[in-house]
Protein backbone atom coordinates (compact mmCIF):
# COMPACT_ATOMS: atom_id res chain seq x y z
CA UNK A 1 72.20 101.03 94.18
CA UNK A 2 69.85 103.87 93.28
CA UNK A 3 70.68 107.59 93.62
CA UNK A 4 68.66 108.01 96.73
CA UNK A 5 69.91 105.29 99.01
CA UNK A 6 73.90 106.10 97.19
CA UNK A 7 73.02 110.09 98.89
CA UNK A 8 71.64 108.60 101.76
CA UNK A 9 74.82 106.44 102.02
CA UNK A 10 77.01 109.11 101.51
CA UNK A 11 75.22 111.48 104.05
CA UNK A 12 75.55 109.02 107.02
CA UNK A 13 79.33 108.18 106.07
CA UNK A 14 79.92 112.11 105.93
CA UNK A 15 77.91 112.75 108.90
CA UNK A 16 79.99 110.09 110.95
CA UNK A 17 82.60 112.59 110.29
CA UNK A 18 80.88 115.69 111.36
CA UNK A 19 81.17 116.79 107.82
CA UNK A 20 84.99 117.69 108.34
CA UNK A 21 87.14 119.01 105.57
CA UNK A 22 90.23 117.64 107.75
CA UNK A 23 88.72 114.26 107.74
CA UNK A 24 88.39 113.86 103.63
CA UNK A 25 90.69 111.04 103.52
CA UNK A 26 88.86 109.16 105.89
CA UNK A 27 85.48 109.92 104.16
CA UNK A 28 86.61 108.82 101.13
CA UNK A 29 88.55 105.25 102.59
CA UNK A 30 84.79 104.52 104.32
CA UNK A 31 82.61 105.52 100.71
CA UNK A 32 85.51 103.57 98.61
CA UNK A 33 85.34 100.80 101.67
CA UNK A 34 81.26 100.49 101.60
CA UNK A 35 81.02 100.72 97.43
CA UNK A 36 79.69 98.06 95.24
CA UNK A 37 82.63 97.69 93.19
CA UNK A 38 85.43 99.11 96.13
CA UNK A 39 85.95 102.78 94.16
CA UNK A 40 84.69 106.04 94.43
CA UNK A 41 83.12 107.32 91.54
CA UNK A 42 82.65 110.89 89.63
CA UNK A 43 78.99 111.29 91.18
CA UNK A 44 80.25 110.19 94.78
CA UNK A 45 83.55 112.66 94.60
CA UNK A 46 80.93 115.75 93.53
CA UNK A 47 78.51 114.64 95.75
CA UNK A 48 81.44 115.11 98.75
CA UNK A 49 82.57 118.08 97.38
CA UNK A 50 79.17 119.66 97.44
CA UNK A 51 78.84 118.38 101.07
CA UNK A 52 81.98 119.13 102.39
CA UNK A 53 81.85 122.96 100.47
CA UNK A 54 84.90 121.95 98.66
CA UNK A 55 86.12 122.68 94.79
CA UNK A 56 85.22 119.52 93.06
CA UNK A 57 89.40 119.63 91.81
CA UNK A 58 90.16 119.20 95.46
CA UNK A 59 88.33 116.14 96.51
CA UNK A 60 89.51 114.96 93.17
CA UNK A 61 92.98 115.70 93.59
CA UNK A 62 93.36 113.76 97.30
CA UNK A 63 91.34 110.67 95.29
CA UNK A 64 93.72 110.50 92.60
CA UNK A 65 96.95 111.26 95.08
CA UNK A 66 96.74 108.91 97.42
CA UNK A 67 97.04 104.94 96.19
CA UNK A 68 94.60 103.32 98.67
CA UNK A 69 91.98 105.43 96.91
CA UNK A 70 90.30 103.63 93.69
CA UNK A 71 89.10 105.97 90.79
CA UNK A 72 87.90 102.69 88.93
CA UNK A 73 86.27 99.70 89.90
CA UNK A 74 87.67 96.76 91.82
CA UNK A 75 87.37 93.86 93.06
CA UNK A 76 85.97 93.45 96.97
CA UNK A 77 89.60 92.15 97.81
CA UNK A 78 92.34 93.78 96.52
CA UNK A 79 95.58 91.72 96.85
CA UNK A 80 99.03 93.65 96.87
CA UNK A 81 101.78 91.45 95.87
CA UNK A 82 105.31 93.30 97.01
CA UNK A 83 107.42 93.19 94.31
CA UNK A 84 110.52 95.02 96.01
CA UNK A 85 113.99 93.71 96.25
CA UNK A 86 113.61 91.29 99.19
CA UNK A 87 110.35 90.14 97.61
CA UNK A 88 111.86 89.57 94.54
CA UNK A 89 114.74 87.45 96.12
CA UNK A 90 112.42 85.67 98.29
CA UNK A 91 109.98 84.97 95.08
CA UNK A 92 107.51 86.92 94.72
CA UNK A 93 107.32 86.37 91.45
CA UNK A 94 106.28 82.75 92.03
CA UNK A 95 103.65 84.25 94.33
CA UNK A 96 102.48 85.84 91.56
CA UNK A 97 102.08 83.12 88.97
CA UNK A 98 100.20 81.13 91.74
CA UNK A 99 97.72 84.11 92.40
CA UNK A 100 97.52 84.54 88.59
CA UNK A 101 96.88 80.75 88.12
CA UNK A 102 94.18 80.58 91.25
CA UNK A 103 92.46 83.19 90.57
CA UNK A 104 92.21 83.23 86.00
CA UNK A 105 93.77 86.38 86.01
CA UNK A 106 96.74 88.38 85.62
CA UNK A 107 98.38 91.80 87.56
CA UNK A 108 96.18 94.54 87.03
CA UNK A 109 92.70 92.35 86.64
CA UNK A 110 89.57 91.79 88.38
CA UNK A 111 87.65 88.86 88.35
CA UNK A 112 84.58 88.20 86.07
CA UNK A 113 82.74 88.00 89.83
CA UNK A 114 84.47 91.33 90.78
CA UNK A 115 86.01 89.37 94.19
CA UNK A 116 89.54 89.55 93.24
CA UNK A 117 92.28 92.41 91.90
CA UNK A 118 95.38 91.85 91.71
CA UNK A 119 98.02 94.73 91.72
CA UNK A 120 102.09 94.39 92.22
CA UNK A 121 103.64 97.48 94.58
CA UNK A 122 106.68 98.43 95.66
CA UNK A 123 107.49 98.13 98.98
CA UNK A 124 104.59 98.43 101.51
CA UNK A 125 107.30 98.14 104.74
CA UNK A 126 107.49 94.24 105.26
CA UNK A 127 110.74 93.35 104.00
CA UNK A 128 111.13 90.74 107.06
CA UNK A 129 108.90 88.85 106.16
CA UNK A 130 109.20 88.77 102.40
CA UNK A 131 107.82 87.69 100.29
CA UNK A 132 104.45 89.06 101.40
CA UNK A 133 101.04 90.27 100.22
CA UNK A 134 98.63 92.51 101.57
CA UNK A 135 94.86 92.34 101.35
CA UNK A 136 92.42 95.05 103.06
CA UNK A 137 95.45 96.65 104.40
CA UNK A 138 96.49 93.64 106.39
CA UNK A 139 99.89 92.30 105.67
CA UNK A 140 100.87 88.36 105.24
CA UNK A 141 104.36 87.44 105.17
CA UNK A 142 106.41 84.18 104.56
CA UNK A 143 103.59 83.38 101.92
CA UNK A 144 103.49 80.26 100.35
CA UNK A 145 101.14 78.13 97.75
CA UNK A 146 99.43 76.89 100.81
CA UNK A 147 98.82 79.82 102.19
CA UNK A 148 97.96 81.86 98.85
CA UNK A 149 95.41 78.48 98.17
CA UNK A 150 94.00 78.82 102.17
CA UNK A 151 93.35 82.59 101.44
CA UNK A 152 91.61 82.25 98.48
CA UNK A 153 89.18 79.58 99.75
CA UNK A 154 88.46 81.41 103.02
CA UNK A 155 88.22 84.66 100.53
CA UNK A 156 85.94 83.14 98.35
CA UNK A 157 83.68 81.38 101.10
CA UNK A 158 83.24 84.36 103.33
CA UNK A 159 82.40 86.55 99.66
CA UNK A 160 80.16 89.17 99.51
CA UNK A 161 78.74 88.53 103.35
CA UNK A 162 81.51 90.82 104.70
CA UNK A 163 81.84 93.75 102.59
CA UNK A 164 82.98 96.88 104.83
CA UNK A 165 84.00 95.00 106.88
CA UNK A 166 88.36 94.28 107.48
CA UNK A 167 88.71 90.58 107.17
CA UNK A 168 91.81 89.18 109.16
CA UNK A 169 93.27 85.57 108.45
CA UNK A 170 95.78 84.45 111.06
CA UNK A 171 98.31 81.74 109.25
């Protein structure tokens, strides 16, 4: 994306906002959330800074605080494997090795496409339904190979055509 249409980007995103201070987090989750590679980069943070009137350390600091935010490129999906207790009991770390194996990649990686990153968390609240997985901030539970291998195909069909936008697979 060239610099103009990135600042004209940026403007209506910040604009949707009525260029709020308060609202930085949410600014920031709808740049990271319309990005190329899902992460807000050095130019975009200054660029917000300058538009919000905020210290460039401030916007930097909330980007860098807060997990959800990306300060390096990722992959359009990000899948969150829960590695907590009941997780672990309940096998995540089989869930895991089948993500690893489905996708060519292992925790901490993006795909050579940029579709897929995979990152293991602590506990993201969903302990009832262990072991579970979250992608786009949507949380699947009782996961199995099945399910991991339906995700992935639906994933990979739907690709690039829905970026922005939350994708929700019902199980």
């Amino acid at each position: 994306m060239d610099e103009t249409a990135l600042f004209s980007q940026l403007d209506t995103i910040i604009a949707k906002y009525d260029n709020s201070k308060e609202r930085l987090i949410q600014i920031l989750l709808d740049l990271q959330k319309s990005s190329e590679q899902n992460y807000l980069s050095e130019e975009c943070l200054e660029y917000v800074a300058e538009k919000l009137n905020l210290k460039e350390s401030q916007v930097y600091e909330v980007a860098t605080f807060y997990s959800m935010l990306n300060h390096k490129p990722k992959g359009r999906y990000v899948i969150e494997i829960c590695d907590s207790a009941p997780c672990h009991v309940c096998g995540s770390q089989k869930v895991i090795d089948i993500l690893e194996e489905l996708l060519g990649i292992k925790i901490g990686e993006t795909t050579a496409d940029g579709m897929f990153t995979l990152h293991q968390v602590s506990c993201f609240g969903a302990c009832e339904i262990s072991p579970a997985i979250k992608i786009d901030n949507k949380v699947y539970g009782n996961i199995t190979k099945e399910k991991l291998e339906s995700v992935i195909r639906i994933l990979k069909y739907i690709g690039g055509n829905e970026r922005g936008k939350n994708i929700e697979i019902d199980f």
